[in-house]
PDB file of N, CA and C in Angstrom:
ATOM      1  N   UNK A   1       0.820  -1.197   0.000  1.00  0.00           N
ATOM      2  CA  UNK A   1       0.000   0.000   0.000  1.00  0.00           C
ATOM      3  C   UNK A   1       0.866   1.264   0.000  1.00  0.00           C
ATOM      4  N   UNK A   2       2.203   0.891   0.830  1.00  0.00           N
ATOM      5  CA  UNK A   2       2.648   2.370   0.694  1.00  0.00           C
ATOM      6  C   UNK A   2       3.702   2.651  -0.645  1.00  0.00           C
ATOM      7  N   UNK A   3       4.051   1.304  -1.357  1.00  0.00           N
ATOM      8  CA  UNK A   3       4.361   1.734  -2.697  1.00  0.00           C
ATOM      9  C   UNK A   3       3.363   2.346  -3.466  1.00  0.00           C
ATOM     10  N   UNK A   4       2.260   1.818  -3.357  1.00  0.00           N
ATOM     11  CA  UNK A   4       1.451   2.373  -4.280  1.00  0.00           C
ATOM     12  C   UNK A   4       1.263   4.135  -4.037  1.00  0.00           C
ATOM     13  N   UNK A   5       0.975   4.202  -2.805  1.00  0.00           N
ATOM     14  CA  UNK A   5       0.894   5.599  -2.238  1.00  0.00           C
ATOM     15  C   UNK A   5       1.574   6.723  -2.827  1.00  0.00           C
ATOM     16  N   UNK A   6       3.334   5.719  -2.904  1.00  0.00           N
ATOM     17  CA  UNK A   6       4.526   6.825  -3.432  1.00  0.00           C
ATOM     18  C   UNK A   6       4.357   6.521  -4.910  1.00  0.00           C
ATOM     19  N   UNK A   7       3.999   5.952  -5.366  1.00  0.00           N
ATOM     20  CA  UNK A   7       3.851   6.104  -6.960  1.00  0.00           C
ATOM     21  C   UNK A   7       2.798   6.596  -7.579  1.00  0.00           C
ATOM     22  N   UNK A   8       1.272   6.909  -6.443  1.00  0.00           N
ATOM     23  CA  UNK A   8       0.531   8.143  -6.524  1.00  0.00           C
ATOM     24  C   UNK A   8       0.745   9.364  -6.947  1.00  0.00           C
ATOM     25  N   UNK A   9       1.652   9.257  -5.663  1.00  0.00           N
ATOM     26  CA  UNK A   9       1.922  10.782  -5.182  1.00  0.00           C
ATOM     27  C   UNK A   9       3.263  11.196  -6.395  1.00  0.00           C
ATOM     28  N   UNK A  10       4.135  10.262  -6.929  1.00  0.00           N
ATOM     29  CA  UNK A  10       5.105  10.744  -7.628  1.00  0.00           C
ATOM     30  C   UNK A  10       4.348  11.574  -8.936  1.00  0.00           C
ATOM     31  N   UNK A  11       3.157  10.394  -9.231  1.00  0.00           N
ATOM     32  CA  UNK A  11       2.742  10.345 -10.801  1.00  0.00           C
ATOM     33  C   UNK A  11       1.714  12.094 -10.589  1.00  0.00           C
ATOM     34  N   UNK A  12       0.921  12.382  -9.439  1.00  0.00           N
ATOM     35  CA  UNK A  12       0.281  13.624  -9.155  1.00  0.00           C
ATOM     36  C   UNK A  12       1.316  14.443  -9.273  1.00  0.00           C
ATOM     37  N   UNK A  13       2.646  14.616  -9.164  1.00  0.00           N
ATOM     38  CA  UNK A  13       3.790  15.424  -9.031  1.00  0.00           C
ATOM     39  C   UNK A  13       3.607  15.674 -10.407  1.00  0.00           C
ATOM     40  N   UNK A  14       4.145  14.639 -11.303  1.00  0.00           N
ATOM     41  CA  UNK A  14       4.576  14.655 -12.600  1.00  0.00           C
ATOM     42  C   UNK A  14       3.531  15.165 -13.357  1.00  0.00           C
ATOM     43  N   UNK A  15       2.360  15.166 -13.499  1.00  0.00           N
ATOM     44  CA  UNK A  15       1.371  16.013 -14.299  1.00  0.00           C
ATOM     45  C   UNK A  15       1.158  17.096 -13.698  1.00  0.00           C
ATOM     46  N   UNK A  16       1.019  17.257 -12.532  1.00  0.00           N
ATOM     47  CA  UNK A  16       0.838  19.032 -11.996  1.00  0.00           C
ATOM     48  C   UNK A  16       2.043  19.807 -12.189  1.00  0.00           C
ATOM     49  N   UNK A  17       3.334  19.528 -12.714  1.00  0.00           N
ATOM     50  CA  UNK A  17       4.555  20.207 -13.149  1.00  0.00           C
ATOM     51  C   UNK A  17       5.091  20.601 -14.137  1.00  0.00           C
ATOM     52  N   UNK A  18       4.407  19.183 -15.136  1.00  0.00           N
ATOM     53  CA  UNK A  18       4.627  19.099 -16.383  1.00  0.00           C
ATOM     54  C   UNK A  18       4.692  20.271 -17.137  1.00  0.00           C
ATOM     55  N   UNK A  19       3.499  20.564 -16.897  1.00  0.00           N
ATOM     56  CA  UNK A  19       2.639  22.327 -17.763  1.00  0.00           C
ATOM     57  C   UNK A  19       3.925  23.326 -17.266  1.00  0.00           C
ATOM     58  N   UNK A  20       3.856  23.324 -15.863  1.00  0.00           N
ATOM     59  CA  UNK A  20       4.840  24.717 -15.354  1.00  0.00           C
ATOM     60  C   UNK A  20       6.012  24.410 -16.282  1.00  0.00           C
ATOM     61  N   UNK A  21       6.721  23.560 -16.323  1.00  0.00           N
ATOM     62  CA  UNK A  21       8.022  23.161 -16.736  1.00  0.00           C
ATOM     63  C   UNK A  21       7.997  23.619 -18.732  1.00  0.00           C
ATOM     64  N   UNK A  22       7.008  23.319 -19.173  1.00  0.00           N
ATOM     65  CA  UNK A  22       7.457  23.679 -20.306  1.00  0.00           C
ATOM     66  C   UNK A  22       6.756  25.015 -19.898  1.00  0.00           C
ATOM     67  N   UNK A  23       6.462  25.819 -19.788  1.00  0.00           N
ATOM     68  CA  UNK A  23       5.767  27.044 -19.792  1.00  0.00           C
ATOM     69  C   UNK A  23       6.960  27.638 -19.198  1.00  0.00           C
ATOM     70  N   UNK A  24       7.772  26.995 -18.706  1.00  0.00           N
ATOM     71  CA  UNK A  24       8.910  27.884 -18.221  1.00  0.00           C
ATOM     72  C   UNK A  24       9.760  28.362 -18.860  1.00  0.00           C
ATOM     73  N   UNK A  25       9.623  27.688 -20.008  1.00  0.00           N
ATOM     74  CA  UNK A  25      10.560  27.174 -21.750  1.00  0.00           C
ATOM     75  C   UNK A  25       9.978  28.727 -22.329  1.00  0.00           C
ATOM     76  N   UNK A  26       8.760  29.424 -22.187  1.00  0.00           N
ATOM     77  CA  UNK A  26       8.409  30.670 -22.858  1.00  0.00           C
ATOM     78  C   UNK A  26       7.766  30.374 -24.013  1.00  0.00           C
ATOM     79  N   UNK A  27       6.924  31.482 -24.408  1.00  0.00           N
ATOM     80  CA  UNK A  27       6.043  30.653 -25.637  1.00  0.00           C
ATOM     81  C   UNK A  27       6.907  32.572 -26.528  1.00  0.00           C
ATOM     82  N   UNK A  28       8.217  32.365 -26.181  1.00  0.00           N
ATOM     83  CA  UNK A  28       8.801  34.272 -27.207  1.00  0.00           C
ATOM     84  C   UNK A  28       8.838  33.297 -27.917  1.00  0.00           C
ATOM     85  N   UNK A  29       8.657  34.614 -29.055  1.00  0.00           N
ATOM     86  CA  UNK A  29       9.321  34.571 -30.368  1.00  0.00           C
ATOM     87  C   UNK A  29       9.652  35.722 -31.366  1.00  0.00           C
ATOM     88  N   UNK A  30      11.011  36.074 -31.983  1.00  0.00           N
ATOM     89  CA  UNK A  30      11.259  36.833 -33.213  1.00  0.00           C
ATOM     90  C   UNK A  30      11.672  36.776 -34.375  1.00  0.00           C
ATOM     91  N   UNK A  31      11.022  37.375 -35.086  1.00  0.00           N
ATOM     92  CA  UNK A  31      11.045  37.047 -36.526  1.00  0.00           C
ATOM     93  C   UNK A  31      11.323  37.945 -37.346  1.00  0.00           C
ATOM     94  N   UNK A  32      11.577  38.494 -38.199  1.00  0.00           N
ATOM     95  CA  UNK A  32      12.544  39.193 -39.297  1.00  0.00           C
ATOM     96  C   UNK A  32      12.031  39.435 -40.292  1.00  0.00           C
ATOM     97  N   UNK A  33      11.614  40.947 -40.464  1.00  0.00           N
ATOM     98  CA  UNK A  33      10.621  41.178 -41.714  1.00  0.00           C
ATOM     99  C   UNK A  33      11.248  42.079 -42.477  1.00  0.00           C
ATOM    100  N   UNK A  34      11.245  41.899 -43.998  1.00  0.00           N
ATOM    101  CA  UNK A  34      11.333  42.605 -44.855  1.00  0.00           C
ATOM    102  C   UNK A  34      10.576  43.328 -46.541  1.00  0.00           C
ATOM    103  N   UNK A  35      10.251  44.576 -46.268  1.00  0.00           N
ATOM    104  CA  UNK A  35       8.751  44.221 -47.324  1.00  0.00           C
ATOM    105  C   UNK A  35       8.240  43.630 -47.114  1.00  0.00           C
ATOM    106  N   UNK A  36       7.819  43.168 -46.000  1.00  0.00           N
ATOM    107  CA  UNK A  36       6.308  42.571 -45.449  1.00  0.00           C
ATOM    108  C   UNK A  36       6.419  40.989 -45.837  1.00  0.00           C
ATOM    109  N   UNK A  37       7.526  40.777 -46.003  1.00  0.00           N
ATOM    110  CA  UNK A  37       7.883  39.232 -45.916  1.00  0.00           C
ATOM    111  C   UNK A  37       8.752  38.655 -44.783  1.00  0.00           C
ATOM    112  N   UNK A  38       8.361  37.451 -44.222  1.00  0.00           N
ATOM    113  CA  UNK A  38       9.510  36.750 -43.346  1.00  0.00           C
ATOM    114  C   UNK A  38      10.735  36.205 -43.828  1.00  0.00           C
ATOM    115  N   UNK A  39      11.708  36.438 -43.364  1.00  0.00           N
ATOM    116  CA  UNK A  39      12.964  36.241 -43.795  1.00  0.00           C
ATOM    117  C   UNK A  39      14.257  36.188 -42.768  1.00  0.00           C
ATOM    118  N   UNK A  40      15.086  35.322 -43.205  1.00  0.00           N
ATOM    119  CA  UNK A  40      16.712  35.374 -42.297  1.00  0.00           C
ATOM    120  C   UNK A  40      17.732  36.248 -43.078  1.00  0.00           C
ATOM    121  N   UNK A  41      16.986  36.752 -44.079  1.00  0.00           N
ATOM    122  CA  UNK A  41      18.502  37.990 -45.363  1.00  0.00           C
ATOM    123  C   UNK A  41      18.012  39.052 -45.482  1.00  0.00           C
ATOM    124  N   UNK A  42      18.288  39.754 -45.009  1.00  0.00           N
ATOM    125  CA  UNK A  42      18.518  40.862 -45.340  1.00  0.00           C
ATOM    126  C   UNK A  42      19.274  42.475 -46.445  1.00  0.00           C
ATOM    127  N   UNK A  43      18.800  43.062 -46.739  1.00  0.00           N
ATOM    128  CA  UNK A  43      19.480  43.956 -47.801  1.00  0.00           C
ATOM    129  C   UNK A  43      20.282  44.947 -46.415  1.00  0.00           C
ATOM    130  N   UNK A  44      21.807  45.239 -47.041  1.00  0.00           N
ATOM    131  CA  UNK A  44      22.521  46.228 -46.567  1.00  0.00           C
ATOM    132  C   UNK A  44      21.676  47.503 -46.924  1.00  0.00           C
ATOM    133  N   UNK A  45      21.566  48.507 -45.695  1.00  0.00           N
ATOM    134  CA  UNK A  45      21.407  49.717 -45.448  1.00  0.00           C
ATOM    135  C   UNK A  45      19.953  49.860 -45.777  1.00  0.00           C
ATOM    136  N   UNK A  46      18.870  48.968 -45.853  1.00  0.00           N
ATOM    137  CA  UNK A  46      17.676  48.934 -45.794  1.00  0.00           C
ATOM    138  C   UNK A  46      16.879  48.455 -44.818  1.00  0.00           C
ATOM    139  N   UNK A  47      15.595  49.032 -44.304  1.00  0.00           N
ATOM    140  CA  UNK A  47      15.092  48.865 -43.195  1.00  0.00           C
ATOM    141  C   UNK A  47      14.526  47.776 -43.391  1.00  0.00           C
ATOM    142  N   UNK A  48      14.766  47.347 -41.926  1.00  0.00           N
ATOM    143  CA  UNK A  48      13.970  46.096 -41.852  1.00  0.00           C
ATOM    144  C   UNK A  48      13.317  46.206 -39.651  1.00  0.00           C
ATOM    145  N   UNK A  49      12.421  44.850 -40.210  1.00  0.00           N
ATOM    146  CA  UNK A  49      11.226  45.216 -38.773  1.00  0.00           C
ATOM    147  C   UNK A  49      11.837  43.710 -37.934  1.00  0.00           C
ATOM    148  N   UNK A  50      11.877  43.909 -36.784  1.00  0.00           N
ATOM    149  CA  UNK A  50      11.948  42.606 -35.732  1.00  0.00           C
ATOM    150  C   UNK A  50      10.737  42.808 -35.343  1.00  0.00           C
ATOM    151  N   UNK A  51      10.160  41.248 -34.978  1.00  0.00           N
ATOM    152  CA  UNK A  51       9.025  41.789 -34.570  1.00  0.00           C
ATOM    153  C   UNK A  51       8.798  40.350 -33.265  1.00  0.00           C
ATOM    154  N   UNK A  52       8.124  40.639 -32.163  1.00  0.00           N
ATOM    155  CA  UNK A  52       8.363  40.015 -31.312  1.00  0.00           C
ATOM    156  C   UNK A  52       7.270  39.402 -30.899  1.00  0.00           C
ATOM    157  N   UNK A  53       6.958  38.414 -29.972  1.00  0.00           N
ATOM    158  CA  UNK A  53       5.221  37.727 -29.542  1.00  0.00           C
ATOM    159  C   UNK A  53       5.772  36.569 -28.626  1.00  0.00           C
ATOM    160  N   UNK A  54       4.431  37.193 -27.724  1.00  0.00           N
ATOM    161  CA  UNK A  54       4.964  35.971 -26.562  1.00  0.00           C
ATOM    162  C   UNK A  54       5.567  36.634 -25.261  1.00  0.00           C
ATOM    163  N   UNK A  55       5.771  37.611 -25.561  1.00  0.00           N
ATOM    164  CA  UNK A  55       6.350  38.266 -24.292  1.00  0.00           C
ATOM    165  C   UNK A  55       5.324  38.686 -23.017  1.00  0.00           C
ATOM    166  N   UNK A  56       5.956  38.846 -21.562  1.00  0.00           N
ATOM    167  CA  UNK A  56       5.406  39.165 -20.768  1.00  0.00           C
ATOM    168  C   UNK A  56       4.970  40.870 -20.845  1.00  0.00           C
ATOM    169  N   UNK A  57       3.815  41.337 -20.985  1.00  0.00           N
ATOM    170  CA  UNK A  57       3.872  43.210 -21.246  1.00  0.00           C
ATOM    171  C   UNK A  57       3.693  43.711 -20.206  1.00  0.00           C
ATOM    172  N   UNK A  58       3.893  43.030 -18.874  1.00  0.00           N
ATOM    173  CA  UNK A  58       3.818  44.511 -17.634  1.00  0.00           C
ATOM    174  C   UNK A  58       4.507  43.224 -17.052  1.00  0.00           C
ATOM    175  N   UNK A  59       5.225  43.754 -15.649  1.00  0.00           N
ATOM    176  CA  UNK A  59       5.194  45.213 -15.780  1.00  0.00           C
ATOM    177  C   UNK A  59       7.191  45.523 -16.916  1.00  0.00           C
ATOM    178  N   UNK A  60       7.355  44.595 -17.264  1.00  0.00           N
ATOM    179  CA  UNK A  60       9.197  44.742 -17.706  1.00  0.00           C
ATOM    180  C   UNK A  60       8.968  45.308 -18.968  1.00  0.00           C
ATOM    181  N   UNK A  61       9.613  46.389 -19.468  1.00  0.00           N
ATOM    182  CA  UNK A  61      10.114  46.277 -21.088  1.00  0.00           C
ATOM    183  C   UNK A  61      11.015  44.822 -21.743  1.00  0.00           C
ATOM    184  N   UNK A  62      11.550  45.068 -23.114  1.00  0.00           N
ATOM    185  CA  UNK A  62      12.517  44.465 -23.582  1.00  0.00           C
ATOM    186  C   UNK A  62      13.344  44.787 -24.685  1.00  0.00           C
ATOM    187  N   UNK A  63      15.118  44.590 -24.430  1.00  0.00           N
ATOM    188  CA  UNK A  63      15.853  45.205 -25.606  1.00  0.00           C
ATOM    189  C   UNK A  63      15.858  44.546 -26.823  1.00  0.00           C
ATOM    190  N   UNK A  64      16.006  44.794 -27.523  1.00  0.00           N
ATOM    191  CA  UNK A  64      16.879  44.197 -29.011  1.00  0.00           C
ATOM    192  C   UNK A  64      18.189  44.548 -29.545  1.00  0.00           C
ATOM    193  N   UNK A  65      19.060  43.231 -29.536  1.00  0.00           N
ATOM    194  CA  UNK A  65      20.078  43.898 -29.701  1.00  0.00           C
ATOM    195  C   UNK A  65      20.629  43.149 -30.669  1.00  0.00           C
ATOM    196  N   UNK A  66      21.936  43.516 -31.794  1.00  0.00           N
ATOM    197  CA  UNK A  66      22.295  42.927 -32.593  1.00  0.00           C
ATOM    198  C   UNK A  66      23.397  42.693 -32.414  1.00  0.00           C
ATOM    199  N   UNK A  67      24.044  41.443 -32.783  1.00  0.00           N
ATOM    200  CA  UNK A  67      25.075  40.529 -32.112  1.00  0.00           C
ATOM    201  C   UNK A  67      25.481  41.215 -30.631  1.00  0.00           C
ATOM    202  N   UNK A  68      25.083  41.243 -29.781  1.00  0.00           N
ATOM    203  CA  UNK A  68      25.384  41.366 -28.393  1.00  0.00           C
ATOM    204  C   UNK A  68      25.450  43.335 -28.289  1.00  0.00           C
ATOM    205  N   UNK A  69      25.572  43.765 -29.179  1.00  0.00           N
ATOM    206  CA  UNK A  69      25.404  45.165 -29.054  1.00  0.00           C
ATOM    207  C   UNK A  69      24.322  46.322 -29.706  1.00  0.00           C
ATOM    208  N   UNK A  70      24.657  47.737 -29.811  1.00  0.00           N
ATOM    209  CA  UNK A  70      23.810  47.907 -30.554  1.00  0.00           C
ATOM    210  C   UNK A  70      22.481  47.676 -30.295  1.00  0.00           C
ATOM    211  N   UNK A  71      22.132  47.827 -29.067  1.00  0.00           N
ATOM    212  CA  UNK A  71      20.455  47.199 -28.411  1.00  0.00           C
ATOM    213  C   UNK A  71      19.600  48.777 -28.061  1.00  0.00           C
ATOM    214  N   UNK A  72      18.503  48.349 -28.859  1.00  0.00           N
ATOM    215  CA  UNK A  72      17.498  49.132 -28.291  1.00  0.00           C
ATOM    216  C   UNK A  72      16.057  48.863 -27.264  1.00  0.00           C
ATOM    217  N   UNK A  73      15.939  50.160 -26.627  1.00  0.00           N
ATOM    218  CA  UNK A  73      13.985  49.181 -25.948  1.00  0.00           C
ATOM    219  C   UNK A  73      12.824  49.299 -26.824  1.00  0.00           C
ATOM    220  N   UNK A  74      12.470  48.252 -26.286  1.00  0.00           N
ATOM    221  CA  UNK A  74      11.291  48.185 -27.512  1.00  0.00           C
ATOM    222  C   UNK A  74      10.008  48.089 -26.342  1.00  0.00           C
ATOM    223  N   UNK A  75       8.827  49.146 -26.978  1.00  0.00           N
ATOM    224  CA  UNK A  75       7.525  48.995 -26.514  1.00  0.00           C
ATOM    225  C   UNK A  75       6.703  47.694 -26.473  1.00  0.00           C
ATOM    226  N   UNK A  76       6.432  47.136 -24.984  1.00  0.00           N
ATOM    227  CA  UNK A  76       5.593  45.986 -25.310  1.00  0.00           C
ATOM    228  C   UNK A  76       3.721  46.658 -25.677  1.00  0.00           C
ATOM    229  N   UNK A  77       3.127  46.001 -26.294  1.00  0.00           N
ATOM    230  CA  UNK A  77       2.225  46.147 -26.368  1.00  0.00           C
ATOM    231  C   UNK A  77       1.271  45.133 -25.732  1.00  0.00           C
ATOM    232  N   UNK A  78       0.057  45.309 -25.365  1.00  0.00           N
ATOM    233  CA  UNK A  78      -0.786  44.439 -24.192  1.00  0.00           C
ATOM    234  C   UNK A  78      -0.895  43.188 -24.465  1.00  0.00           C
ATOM    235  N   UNK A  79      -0.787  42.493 -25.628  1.00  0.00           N
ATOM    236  CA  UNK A  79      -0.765  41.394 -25.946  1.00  0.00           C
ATOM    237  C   UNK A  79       0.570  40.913 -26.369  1.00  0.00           C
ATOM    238  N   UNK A  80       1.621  41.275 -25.411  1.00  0.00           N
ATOM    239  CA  UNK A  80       2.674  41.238 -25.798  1.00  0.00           C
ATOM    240  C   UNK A  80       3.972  40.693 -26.483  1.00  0.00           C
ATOM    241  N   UNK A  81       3.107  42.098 -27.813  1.00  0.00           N
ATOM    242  CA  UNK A  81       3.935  41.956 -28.725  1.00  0.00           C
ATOM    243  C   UNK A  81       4.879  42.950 -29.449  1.00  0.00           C
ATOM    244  N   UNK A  82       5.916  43.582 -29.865  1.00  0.00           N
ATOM    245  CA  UNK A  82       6.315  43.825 -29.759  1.00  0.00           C
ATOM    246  C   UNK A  82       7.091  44.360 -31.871  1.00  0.00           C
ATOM    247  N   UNK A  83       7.505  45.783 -31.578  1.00  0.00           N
ATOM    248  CA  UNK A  83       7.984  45.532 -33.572  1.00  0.00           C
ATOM    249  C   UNK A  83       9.167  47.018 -32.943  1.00  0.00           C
ATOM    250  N   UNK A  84      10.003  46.926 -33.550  1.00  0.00           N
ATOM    251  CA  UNK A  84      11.107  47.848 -33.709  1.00  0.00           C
ATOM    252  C   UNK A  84      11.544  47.907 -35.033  1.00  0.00           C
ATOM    253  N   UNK A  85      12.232  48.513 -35.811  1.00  0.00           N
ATOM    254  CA  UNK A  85      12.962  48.831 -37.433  1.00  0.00           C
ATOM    255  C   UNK A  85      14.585  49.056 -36.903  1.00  0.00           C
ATOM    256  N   UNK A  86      15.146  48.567 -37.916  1.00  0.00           N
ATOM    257  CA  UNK A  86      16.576  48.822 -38.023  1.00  0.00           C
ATOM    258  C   UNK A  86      16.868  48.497 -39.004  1.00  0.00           C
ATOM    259  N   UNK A  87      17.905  49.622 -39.354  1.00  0.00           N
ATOM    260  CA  UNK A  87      18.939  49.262 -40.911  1.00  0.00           C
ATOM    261  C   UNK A  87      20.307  48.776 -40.174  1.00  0.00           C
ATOM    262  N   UNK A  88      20.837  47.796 -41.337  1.00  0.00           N
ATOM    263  CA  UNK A  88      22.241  47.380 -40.964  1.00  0.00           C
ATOM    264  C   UNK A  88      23.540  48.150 -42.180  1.00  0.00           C
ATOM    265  N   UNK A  89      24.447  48.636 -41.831  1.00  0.00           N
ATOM    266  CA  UNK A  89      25.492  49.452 -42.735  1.00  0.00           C
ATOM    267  C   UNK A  89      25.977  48.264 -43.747  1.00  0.00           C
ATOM    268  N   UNK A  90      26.597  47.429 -42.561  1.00  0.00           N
ATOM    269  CA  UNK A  90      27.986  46.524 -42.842  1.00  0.00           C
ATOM    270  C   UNK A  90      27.249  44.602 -42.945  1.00  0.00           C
ATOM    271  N   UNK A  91      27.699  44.367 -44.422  1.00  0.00           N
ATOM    272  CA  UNK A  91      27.252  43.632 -44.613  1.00  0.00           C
ATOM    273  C   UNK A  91      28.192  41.918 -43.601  1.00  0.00           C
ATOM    274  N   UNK A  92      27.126  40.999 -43.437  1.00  0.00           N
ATOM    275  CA  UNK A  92      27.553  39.619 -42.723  1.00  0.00           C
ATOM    276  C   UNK A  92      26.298  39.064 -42.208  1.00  0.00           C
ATOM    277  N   UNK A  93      26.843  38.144 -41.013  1.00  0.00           N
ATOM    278  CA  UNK A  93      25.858  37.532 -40.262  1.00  0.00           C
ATOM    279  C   UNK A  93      25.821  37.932 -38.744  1.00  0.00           C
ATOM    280  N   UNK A  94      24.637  37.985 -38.618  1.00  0.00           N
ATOM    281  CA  UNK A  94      24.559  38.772 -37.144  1.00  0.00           C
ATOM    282  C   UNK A  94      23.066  38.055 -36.438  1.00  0.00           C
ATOM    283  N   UNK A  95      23.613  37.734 -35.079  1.00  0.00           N
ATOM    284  CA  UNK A  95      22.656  37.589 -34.196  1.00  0.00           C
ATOM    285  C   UNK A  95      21.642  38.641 -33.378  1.00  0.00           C
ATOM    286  N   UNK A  96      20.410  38.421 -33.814  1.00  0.00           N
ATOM    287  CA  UNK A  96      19.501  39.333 -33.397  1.00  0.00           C
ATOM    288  C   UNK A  96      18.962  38.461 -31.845  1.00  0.00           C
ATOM    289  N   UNK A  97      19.191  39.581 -30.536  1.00  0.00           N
ATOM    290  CA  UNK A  97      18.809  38.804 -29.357  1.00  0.00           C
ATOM    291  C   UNK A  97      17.178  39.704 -28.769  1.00  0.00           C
ATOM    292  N   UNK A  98      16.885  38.864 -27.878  1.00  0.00           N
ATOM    293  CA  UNK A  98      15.602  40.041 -27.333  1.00  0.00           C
ATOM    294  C   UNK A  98      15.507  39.458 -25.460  1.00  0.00           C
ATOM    295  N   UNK A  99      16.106  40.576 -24.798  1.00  0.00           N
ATOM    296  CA  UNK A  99      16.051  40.164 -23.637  1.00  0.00           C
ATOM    297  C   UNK A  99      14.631  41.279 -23.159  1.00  0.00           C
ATOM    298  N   UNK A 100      14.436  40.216 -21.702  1.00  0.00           N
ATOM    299  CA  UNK A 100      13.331  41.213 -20.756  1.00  0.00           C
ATOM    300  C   UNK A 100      13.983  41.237 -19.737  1.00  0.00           C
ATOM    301  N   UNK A 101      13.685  42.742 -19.277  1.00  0.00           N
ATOM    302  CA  UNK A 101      14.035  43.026 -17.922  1.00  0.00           C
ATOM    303  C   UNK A 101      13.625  42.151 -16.494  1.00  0.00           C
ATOM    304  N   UNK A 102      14.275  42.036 -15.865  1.00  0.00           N
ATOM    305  CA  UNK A 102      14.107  41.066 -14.319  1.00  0.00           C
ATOM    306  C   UNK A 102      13.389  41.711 -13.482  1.00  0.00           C
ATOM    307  N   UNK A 103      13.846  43.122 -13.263  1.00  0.00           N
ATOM    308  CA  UNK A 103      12.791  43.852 -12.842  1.00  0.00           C
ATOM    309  C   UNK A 103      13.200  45.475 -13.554  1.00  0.00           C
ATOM    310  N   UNK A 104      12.141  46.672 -12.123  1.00  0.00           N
ATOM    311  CA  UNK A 104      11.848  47.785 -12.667  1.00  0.00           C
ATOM    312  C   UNK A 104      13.184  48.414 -12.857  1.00  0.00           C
ATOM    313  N   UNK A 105      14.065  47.864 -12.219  1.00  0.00           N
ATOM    314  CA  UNK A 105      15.597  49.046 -12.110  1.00  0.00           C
ATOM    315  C   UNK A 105      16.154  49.025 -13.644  1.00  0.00           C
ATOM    316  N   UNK A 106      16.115  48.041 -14.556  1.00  0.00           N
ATOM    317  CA  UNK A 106      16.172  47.662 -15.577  1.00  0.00           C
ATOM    318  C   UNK A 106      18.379  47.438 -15.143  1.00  0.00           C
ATOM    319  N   UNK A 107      18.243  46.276 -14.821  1.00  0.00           N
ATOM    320  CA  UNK A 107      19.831  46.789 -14.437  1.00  0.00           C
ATOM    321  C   UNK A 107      20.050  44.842 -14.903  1.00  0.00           C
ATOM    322  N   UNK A 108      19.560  44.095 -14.684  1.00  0.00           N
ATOM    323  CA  UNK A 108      19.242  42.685 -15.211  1.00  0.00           C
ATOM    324  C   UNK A 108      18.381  41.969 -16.326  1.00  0.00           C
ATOM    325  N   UNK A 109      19.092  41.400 -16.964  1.00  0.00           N
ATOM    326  CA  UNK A 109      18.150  40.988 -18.333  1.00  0.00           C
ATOM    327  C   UNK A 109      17.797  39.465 -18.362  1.00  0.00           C
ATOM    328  N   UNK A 110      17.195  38.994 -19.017  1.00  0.00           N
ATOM    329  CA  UNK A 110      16.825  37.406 -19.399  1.00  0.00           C
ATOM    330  C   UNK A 110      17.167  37.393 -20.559  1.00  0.00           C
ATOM    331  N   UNK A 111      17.579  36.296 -21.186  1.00  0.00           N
ATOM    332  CA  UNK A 111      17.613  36.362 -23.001  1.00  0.00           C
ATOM    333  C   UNK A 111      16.179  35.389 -23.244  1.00  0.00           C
ATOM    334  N   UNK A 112      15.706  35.629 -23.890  1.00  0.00           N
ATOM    335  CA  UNK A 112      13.973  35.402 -24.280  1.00  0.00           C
ATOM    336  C   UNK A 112      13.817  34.701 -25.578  1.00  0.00           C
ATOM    337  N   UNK A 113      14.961  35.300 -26.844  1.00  0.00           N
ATOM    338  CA  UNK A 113      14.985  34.885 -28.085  1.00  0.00           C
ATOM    339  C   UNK A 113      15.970  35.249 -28.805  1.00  0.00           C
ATOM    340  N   UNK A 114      16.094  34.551 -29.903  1.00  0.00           N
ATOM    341  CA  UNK A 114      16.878  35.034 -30.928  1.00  0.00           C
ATOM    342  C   UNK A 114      16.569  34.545 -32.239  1.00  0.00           C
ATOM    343  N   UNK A 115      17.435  34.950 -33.309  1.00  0.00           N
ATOM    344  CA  UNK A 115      17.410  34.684 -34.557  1.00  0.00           C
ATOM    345  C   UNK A 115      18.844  35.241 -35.026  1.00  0.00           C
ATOM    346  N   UNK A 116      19.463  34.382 -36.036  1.00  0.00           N
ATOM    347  CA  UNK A 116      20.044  34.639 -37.061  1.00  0.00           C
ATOM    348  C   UNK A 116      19.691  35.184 -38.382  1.00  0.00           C
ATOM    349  N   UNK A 117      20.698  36.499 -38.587  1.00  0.00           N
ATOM    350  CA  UNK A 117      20.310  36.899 -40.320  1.00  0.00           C
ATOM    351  C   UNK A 117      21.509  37.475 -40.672  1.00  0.00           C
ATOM    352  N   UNK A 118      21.351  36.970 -42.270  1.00  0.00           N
ATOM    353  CA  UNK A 118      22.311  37.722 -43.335  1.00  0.00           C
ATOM    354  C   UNK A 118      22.434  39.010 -43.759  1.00  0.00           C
ATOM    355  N   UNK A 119      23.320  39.844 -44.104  1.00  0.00           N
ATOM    356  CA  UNK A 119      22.861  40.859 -44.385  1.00  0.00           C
ATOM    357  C   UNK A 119      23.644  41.018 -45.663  1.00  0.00           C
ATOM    358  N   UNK A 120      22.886  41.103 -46.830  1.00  0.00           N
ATOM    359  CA  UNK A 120      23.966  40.936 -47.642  1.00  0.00           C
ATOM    360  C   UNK A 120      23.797  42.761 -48.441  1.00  0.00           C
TER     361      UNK A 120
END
């Protein structure tokens, strides 16, 4: 009886966690628009949109930054989602990141997402 008990109680563990555990995984995401198409290439010195979903919108903002620098804040919106524009000069490959703040001091970040793009 008391195996059974602990293999109750393990298996009640394992489905009431399950959910938290991937939900912990984040449902972000960013994606890379150009002329109103999705894409990983980009044109040198032409604008292009990041655009973000999935994010938490209160109370933290979140940056965007390209290969580790170069980061701006971006407005969450209530369903939080999220669009910024940037042109790139110098043509290559560059990692686009999107952290959220930990809290209000904005002094700590999370990394949330990323993507790779070309810029040719």
């Amino acid at each position: 009886m008391k195996r059974w008990s602990a293999v109750a109680i393990l298996g009640l563990l394992l489905v009431l966690t399950t959910p938290a555990a991937s939900a912990a995984g984040g449902p972000w995401r960013v994606s890379v628009w150009q002329s109103g198409v999705a894409t990983d290439q980009v044109q040198v010195a032409a604008v292009f949109e990041v655009k973000g979903a999935g994010f938490h919108a209160k109370p933290h903002p979140v940056k965007v930054c390209l290969s580790g620098s170069q980061c701006q804040l971006a407005d969450l919106q209530q369903d939080g989602t999220f669009l910024v524009s940037r042109t790139i000069l110098s043509p290559g490959t560059y990692n686009i990141t999107v952290h959220q703040a930990k809290d209000s001091k904005l002094m700590e970040w999370h990394l949330r997402a990323e993507q790779q793009i070309t810029v040719q």
